[in-house]
C-alpha atoms as a PDB file:
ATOM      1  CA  UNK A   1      -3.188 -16.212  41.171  1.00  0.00           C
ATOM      2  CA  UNK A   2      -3.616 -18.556  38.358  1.00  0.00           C
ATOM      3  CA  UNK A   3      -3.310 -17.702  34.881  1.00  0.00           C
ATOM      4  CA  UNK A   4      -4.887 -20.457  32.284  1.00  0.00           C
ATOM      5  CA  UNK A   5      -3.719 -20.693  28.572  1.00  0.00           C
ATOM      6  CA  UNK A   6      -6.710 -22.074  26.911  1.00  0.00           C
ATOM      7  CA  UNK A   7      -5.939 -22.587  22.692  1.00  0.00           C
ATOM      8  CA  UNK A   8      -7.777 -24.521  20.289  1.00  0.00           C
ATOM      9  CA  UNK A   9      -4.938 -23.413  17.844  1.00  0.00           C
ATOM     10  CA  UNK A  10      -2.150 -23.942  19.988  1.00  0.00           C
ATOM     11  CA  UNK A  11       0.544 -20.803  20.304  1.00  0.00           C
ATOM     12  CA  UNK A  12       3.784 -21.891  18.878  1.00  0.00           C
ATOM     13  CA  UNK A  13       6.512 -23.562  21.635  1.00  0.00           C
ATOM     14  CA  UNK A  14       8.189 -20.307  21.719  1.00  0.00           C
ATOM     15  CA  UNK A  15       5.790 -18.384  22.637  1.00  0.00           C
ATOM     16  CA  UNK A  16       4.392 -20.635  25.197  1.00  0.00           C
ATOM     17  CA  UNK A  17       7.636 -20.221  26.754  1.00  0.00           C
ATOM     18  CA  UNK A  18       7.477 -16.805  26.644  1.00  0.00           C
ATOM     19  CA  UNK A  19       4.107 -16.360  28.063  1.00  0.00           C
ATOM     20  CA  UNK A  20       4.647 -18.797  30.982  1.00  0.00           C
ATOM     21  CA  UNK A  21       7.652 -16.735  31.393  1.00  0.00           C
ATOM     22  CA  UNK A  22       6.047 -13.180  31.521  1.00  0.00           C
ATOM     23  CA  UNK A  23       3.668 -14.453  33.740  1.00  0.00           C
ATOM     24  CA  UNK A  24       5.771 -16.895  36.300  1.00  0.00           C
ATOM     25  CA  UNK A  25       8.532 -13.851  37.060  1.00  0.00           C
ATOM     26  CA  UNK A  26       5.284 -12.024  37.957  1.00  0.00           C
ATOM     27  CA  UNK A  27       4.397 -14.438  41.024  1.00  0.00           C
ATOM     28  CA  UNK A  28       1.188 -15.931  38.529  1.00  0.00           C
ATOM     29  CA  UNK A  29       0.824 -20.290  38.814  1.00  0.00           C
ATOM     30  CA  UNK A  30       0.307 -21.190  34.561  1.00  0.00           C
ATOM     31  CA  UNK A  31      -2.111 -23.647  33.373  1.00  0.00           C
ATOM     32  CA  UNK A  32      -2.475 -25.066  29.913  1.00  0.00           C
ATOM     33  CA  UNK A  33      -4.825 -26.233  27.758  1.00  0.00           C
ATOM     34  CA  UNK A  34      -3.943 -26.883  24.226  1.00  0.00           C
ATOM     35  CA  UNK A  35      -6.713 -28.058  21.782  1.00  0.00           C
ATOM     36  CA  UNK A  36      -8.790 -29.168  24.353  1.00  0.00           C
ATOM     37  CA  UNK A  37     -13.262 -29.209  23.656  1.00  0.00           C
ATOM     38  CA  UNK A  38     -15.351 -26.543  24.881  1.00  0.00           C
ATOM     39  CA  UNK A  39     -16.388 -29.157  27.852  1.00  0.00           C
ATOM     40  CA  UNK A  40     -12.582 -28.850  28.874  1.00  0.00           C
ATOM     41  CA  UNK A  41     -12.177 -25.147  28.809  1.00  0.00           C
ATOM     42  CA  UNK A  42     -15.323 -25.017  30.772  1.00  0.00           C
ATOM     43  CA  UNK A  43     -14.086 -27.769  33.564  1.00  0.00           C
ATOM     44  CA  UNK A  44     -10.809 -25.970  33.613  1.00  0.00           C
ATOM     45  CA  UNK A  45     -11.809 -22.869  34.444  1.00  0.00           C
ATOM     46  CA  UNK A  46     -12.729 -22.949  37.752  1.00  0.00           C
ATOM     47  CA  UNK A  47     -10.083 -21.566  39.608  1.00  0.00           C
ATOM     48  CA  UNK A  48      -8.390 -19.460  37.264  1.00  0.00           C
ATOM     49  CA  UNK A  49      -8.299 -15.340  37.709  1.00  0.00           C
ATOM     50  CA  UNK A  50      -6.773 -14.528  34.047  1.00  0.00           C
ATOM     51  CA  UNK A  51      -7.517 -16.513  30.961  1.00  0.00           C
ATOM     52  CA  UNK A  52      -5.614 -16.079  27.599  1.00  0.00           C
ATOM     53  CA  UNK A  53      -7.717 -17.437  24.577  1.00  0.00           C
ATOM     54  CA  UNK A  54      -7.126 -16.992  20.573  1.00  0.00           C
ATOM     55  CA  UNK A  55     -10.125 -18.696  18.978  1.00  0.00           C
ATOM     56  CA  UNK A  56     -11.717 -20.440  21.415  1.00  0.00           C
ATOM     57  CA  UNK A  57     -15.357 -19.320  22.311  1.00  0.00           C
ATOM     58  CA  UNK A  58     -16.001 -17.550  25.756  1.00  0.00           C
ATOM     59  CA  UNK A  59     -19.350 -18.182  26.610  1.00  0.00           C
ATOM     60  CA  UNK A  60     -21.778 -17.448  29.283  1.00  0.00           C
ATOM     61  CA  UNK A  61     -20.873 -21.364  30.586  1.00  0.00           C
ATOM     62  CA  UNK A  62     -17.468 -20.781  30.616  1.00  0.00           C
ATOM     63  CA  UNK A  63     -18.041 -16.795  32.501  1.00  0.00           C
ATOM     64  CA  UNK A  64     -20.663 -19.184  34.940  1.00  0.00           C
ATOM     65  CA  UNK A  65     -17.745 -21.737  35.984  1.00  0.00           C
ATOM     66  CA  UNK A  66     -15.184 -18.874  36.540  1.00  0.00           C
ATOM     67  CA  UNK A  67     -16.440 -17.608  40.201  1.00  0.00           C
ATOM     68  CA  UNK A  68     -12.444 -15.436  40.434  1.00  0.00           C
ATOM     69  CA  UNK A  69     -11.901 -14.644  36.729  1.00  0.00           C
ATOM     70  CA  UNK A  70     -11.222 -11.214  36.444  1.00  0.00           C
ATOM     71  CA  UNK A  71      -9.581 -11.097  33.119  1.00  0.00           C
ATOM     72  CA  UNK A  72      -9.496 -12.051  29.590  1.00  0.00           C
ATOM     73  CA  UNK A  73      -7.342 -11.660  27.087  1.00  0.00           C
ATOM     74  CA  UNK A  74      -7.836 -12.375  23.346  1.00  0.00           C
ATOM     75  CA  UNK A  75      -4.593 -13.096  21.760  1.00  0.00           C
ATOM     76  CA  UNK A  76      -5.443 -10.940  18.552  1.00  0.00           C
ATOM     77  CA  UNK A  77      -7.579  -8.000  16.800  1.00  0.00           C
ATOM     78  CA  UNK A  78     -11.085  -9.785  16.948  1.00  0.00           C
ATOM     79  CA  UNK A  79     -12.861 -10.477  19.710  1.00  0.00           C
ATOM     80  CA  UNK A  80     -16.530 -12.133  19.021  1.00  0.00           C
ATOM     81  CA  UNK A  81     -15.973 -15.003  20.188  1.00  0.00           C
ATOM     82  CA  UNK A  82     -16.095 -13.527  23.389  1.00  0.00           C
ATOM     83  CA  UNK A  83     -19.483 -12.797  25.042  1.00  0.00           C
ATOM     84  CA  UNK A  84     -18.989  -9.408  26.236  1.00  0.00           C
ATOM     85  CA  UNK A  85     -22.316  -8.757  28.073  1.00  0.00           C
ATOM     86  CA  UNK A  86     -21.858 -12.226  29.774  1.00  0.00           C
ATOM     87  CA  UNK A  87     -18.224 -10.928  30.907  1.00  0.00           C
ATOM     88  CA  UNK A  88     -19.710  -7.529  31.852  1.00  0.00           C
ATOM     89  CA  UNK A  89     -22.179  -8.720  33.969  1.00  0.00           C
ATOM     90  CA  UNK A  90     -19.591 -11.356  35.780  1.00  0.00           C
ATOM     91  CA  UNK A  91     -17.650  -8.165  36.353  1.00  0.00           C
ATOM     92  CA  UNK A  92     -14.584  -9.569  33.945  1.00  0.00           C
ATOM     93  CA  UNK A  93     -12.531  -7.305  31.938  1.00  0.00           C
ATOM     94  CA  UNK A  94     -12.190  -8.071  28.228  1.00  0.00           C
ATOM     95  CA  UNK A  95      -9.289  -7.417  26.582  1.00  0.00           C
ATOM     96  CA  UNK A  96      -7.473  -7.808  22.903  1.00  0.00           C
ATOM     97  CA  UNK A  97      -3.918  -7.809  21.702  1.00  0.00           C
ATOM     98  CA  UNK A  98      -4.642  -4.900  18.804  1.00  0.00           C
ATOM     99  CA  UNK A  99      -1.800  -4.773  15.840  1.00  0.00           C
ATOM    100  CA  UNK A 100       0.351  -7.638  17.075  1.00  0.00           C
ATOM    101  CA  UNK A 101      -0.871  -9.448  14.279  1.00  0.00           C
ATOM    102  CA  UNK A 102      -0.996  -7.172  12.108  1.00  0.00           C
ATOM    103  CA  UNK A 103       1.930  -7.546   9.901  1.00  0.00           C
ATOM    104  CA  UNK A 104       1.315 -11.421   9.172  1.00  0.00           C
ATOM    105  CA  UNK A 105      -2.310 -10.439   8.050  1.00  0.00           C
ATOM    106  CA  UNK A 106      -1.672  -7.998   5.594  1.00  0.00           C
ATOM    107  CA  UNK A 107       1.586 -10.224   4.137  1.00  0.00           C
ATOM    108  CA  UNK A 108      -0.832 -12.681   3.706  1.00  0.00           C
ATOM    109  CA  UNK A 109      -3.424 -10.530   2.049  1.00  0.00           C
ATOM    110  CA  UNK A 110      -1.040  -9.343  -0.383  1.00  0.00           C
ATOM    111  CA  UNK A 111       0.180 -13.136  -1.086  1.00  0.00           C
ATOM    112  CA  UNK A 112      -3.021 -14.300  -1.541  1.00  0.00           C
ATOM    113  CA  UNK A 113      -4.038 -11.382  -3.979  1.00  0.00           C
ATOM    114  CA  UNK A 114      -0.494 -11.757  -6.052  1.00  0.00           C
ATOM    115  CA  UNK A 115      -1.454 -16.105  -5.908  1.00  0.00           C
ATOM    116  CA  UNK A 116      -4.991 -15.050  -7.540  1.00  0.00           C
ATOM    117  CA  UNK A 117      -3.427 -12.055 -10.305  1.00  0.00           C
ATOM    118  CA  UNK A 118      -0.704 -14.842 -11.647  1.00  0.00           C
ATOM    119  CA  UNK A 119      -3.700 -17.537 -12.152  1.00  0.00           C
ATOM    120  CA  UNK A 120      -2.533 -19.907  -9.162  1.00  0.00           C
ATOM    121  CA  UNK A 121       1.213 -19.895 -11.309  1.00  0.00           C
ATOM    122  CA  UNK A 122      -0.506 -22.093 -13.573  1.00  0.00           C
ATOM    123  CA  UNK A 123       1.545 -21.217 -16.488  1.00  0.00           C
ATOM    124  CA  UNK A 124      -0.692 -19.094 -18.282  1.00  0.00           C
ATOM    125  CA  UNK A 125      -0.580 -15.038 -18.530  1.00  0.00           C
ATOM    126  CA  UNK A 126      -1.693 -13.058 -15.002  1.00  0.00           C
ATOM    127  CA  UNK A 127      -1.632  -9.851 -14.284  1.00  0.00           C
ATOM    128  CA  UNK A 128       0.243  -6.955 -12.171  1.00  0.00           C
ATOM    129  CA  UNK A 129       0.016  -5.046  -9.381  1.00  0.00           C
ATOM    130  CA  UNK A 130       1.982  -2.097 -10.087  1.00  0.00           C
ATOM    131  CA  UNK A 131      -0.595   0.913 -10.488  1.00  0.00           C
ATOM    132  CA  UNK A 132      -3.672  -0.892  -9.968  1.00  0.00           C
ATOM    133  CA  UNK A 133      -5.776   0.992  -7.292  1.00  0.00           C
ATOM    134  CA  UNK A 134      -6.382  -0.402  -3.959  1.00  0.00           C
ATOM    135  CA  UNK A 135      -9.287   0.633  -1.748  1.00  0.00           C
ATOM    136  CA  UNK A 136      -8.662  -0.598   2.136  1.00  0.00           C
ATOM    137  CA  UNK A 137     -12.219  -0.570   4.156  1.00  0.00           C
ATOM    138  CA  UNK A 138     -10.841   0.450   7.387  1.00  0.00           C
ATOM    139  CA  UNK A 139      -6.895   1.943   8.145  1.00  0.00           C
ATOM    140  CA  UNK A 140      -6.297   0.401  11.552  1.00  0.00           C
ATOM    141  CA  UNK A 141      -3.318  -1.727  12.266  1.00  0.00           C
ATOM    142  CA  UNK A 142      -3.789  -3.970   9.366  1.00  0.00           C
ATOM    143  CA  UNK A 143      -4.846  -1.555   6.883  1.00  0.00           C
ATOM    144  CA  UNK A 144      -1.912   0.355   7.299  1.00  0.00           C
ATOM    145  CA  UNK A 145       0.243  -2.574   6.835  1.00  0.00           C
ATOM    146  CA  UNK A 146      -1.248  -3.452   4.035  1.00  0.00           C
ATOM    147  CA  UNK A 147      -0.553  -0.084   2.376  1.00  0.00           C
ATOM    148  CA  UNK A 148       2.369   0.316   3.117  1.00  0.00           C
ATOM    149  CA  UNK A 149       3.051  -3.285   1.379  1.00  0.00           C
ATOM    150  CA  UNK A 150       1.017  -2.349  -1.452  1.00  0.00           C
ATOM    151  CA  UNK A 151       3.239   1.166  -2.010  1.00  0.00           C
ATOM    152  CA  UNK A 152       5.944  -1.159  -2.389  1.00  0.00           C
ATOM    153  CA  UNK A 153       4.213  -2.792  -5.446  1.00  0.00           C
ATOM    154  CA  UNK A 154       3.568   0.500  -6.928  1.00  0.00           C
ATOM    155  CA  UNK A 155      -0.241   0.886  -6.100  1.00  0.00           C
ATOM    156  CA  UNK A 156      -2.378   3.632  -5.824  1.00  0.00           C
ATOM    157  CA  UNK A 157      -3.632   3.445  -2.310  1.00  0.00           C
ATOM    158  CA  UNK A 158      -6.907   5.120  -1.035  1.00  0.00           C
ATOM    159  CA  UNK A 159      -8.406   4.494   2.514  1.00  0.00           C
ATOM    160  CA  UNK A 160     -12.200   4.588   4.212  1.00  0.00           C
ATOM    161  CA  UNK A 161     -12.254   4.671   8.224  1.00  0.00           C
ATOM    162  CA  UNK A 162     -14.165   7.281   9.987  1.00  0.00           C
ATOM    163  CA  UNK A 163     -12.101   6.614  12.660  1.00  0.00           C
ATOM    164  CA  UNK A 164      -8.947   8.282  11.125  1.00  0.00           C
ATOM    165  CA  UNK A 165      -7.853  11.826  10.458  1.00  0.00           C
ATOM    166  CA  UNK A 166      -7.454  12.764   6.945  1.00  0.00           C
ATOM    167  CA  UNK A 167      -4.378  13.934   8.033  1.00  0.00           C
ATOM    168  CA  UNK A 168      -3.297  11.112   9.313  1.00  0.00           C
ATOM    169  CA  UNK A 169      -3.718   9.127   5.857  1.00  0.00           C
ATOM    170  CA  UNK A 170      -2.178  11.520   4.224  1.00  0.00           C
ATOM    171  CA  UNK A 171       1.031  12.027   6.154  1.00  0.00           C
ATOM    172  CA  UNK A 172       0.991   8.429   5.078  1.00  0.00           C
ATOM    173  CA  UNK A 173       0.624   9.093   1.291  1.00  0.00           C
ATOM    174  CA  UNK A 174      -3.015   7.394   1.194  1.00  0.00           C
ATOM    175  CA  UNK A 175      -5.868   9.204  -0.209  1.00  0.00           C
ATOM    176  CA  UNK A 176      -8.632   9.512   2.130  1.00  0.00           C
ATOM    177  CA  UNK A 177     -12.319   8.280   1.053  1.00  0.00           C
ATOM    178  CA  UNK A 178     -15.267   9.606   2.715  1.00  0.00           C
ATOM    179  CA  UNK A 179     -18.199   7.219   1.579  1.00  0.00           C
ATOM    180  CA  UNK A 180     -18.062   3.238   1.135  1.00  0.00           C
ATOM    181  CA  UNK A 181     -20.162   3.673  -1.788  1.00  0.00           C
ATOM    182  CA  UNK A 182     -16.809   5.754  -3.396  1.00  0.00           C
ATOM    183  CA  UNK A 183     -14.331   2.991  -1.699  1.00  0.00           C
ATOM    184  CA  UNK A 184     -15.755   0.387  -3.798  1.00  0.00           C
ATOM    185  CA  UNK A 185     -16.621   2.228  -7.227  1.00  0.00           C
ATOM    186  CA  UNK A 186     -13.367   3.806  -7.190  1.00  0.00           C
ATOM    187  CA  UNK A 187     -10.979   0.813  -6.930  1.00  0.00           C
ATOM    188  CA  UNK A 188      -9.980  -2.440  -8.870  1.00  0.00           C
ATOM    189  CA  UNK A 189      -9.220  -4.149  -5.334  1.00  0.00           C
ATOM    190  CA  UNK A 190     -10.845  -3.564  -1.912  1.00  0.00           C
ATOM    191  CA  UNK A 191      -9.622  -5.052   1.159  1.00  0.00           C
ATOM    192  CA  UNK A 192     -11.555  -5.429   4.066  1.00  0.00           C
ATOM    193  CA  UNK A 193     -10.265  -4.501   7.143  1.00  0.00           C
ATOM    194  CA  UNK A 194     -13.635  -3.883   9.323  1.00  0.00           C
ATOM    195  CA  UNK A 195     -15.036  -6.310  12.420  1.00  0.00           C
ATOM    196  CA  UNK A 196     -18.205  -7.683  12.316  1.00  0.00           C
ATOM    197  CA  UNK A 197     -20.518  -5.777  14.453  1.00  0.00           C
ATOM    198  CA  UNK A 198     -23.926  -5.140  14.682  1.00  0.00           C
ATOM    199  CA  UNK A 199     -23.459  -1.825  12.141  1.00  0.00           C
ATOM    200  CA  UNK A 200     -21.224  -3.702   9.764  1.00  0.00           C
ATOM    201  CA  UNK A 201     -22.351  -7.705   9.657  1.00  0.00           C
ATOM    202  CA  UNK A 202     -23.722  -8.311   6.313  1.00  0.00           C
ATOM    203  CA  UNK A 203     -22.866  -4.517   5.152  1.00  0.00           C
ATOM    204  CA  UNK A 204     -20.837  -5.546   2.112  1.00  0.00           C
ATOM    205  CA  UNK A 205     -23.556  -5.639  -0.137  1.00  0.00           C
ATOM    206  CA  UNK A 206     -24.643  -6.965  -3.966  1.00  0.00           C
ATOM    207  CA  UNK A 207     -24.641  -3.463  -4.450  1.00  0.00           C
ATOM    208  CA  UNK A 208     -21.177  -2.445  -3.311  1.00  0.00           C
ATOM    209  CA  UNK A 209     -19.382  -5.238  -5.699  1.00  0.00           C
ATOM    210  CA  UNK A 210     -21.014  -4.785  -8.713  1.00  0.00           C
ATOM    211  CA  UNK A 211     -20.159  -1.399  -8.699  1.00  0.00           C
ATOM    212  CA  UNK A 212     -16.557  -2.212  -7.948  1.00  0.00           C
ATOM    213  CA  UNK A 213     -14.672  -1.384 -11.777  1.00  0.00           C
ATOM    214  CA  UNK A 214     -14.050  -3.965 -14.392  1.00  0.00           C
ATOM    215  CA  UNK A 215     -11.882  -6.846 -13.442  1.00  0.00           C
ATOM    216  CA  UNK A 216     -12.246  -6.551  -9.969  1.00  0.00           C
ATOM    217  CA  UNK A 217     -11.010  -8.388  -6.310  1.00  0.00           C
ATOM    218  CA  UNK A 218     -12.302  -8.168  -3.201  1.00  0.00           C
ATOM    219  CA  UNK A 219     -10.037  -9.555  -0.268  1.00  0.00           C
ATOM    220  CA  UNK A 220     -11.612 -10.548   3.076  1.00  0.00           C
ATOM    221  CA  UNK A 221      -8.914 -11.079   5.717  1.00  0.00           C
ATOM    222  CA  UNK A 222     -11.368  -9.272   8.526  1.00  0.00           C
ATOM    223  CA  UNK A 223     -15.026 -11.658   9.847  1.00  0.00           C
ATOM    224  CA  UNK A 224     -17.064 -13.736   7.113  1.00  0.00           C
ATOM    225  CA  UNK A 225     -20.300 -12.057   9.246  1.00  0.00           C
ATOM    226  CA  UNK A 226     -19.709  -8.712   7.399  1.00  0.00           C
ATOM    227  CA  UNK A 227     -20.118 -10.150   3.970  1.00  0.00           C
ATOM    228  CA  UNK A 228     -23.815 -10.444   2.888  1.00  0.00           C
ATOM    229  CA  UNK A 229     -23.547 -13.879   1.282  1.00  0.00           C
ATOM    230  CA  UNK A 230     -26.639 -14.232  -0.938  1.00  0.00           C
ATOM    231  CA  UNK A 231     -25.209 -10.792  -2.391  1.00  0.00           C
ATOM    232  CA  UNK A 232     -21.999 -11.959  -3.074  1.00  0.00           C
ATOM    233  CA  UNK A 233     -23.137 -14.891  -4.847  1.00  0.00           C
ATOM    234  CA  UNK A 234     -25.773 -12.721  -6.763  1.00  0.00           C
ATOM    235  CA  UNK A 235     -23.026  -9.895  -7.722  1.00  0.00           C
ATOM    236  CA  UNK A 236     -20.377 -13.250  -8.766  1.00  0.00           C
ATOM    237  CA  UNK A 237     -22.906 -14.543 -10.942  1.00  0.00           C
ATOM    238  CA  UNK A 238     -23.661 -11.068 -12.964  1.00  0.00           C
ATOM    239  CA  UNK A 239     -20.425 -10.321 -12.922  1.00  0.00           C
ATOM    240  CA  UNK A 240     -18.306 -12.840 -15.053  1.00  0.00           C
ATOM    241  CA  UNK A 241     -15.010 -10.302 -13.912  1.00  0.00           C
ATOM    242  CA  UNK A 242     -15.361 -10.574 -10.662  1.00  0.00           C
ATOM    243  CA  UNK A 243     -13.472 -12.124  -8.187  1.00  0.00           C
ATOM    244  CA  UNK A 244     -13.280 -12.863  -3.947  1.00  0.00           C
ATOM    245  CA  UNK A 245     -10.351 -13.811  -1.811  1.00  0.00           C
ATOM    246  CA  UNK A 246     -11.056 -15.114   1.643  1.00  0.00           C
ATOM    247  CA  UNK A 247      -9.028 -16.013   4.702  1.00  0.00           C
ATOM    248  CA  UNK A 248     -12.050 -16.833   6.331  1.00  0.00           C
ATOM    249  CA  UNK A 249     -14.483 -19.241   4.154  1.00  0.00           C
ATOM    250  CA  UNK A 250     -17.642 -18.023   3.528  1.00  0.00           C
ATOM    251  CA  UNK A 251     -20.494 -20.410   4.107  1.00  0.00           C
ATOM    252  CA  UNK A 252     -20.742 -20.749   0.638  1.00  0.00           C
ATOM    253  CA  UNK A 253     -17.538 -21.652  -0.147  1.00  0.00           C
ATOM    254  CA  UNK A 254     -17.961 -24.855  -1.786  1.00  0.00           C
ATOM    255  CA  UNK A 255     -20.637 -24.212  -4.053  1.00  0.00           C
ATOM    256  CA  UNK A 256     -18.449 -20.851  -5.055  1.00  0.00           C
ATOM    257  CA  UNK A 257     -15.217 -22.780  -5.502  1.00  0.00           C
ATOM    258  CA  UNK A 258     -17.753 -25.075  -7.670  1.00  0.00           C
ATOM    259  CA  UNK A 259     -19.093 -22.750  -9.859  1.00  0.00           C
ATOM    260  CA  UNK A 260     -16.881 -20.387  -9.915  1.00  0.00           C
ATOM    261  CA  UNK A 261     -12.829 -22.164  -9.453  1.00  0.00           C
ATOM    262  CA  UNK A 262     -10.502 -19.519 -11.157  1.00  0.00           C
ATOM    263  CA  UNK A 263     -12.560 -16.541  -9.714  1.00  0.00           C
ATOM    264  CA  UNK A 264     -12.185 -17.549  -5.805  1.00  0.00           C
ATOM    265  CA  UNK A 265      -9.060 -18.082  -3.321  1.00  0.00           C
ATOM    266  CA  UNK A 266      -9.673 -19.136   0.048  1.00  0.00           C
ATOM    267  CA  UNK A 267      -7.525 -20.576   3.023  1.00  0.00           C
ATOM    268  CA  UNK A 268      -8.273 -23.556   4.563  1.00  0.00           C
ATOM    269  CA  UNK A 269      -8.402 -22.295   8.041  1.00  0.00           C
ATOM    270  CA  UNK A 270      -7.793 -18.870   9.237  1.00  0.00           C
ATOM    271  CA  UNK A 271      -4.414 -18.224   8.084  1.00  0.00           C
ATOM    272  CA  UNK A 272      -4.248 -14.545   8.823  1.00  0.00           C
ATOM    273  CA  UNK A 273      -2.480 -14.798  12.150  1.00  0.00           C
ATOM    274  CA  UNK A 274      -0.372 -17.829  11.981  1.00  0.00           C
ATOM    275  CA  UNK A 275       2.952 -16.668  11.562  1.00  0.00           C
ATOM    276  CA  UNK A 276       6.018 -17.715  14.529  1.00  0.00           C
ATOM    277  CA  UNK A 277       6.349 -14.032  14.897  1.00  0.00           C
ATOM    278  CA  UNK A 278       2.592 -13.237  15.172  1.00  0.00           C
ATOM    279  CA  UNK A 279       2.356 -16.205  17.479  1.00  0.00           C
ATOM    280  CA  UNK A 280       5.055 -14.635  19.959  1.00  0.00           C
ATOM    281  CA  UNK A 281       3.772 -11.217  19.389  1.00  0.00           C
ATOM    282  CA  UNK A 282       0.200 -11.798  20.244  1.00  0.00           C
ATOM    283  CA  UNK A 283       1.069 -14.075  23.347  1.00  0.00           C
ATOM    284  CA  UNK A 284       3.721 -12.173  25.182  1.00  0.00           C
ATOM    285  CA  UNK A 285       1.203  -8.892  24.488  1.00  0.00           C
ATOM    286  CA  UNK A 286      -1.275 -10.713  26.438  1.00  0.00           C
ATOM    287  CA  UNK A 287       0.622 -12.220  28.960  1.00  0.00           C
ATOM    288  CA  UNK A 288       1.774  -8.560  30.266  1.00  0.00           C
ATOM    289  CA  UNK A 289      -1.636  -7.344  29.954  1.00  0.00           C
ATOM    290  CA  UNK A 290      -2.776  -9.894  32.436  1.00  0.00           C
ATOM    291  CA  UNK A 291       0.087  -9.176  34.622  1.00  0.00           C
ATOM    292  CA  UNK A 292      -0.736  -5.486  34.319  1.00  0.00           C
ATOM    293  CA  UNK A 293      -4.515  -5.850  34.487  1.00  0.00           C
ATOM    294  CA  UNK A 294      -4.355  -7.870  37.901  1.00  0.00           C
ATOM    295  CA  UNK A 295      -1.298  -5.963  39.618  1.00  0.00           C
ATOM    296  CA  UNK A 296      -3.315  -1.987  39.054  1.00  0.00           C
ATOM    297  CA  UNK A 297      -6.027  -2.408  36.874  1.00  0.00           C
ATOM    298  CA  UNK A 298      -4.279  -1.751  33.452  1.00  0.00           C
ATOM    299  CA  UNK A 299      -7.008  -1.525  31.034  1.00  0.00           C
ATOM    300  CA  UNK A 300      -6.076   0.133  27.795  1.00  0.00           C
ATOM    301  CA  UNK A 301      -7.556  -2.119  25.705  1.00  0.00           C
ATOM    302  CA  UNK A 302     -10.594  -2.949  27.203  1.00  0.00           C
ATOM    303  CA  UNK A 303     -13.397  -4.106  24.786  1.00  0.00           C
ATOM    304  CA  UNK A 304     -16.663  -4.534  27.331  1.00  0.00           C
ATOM    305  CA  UNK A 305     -18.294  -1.717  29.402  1.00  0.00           C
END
């Protein structure tokens, strides 16, 4: 069976290697295709069983010119740019790479937020981290890395995610928080940590960062879909305090780097992710889920019904 590595954002050598390797001792032919257009991942799908993306879009075309796929694999956390209903109803399983990546996001999160508290290192006087309080919206893989950075900084640490055991956060030494509305009034710096679904797009609200406490950050390292936009730029223009971090620019970004230059931070591309052990993390992860999907049906981390 054939096995296609399809990436906009290429996977570093290494872990190209490492894939084709995974995947050739397993009897699988390897096809790649490295920044290639939309057009090309659609033309080079055709007789592929298992397809390994990272950003690039799977789309009903792409699901259309696949008559044997049977699996994908997202090379990370998020998964919308994957049509799931299209894959359901071509009978493909969907599948992500959860908390291989997680390390290099929240690094980067806490890099991003220590760039923005020392001013950029502009000379003048920032700020510290130790015993400011952190809120993280959502304690999966990432959130958990990023606490347990941020305990190293000497933060107070508190944690939303319905998902999670008090217990859990606790055994951690994180202080569980049972409403969003006490996440954000109750710390200096929320990170998000949430995907962009249909409950969550647009669910960080006007509302939820002007009641965040005086002097505060919000970091985005999750989908740019769950921030409402027209709030955010309504709660950054009453609130002269306030301040945003992004590794994924809003659409606003310009106008808000514009009005607003000491107050923002944002990467030029997604950043989160791009790290040589990330890279060979992510890949060989979904190299043996392919392997495993297509020798007994392995499907652990299935993300379609």
């Amino acid at each position: 069976m054939k096995v296609l590595i399809a990436t906009e954002k290429p996977f570093a050598p290494v872990a190209v290697d490492g894939i084709r390797q995974v995947l050739e001792q397993a009897g699988h032919k390897v096809a790649l295709l490295e920044k290639g257009s939309h057009d090309d991942l659609v033309a080079a799908v055709h007789d592929v069983t298992g397809l390994i993306v990272r950003s690039d879009k799977v789309t009903k075309d792409v699901f259309d010119a696949a008559p044997l796929l049977k699996v994908v694999v997202r090379a990370g956390a998020g998964y919308d740019n994957i049509d799931l209903d299209e894959a359901t109803a071509h009978g493909v399983c969907v599948m992500n790479t959860p908390g291989q990546n997680a390390n290099a996001v929240a690094e980067l999160v806490m890099g991003m937020l220590v760039t923005l508290v020392r001013n950029r290192y502009d000379g003048t006087s920032g700020t510290e981290l130790l015993g400011k309080t952190l809120g993280i919206h959502a304690y999966g893989a990432v959130g958990r890395n990023v606490a347990r950075i941020a305990k190293g900084f000497g933060m107070k640490v508190s944690a939303l995610d319905p998902f999670v055991a008090d217990e859990v956060m606790e055994a951690d030494g994180i202080q569980p928080v049972h409403s969003v509305e006490q996440l954000y009034a109750d710390n200096q710096i929320v990170s998000l940590h949430i995907p962009a679904n249909d409950q969550t797009r647009r669910s960080v609200t006007e509302r939820l960062l002007t009641s965040m406490p005086k002097g505060a950050i919000l970091v985005n390292a999750a989908r740019k879909e769950v921030i409402d936009e027209p709030g955010l730029q309504a709660a950054m223009a009453a609130r002269s305090d306030l301040r945003y971090i992004a590794d994924v620019k809003p659409d606003i970004a310009d106008e808000l780097q514009q009005l607003y230059p000491a107050r923002v931070l944002f990467t030029p591309k997604k950043m989160g992710a791009q790290t040589a052990e990330a890279n060979i993390n992510a890949g060989l992860a979904a190299a043996r889920q392919i392997v495993d999907h297509l020798a007994t049906g392995w499907n652990r981390f299935q993300v379609n019904k």
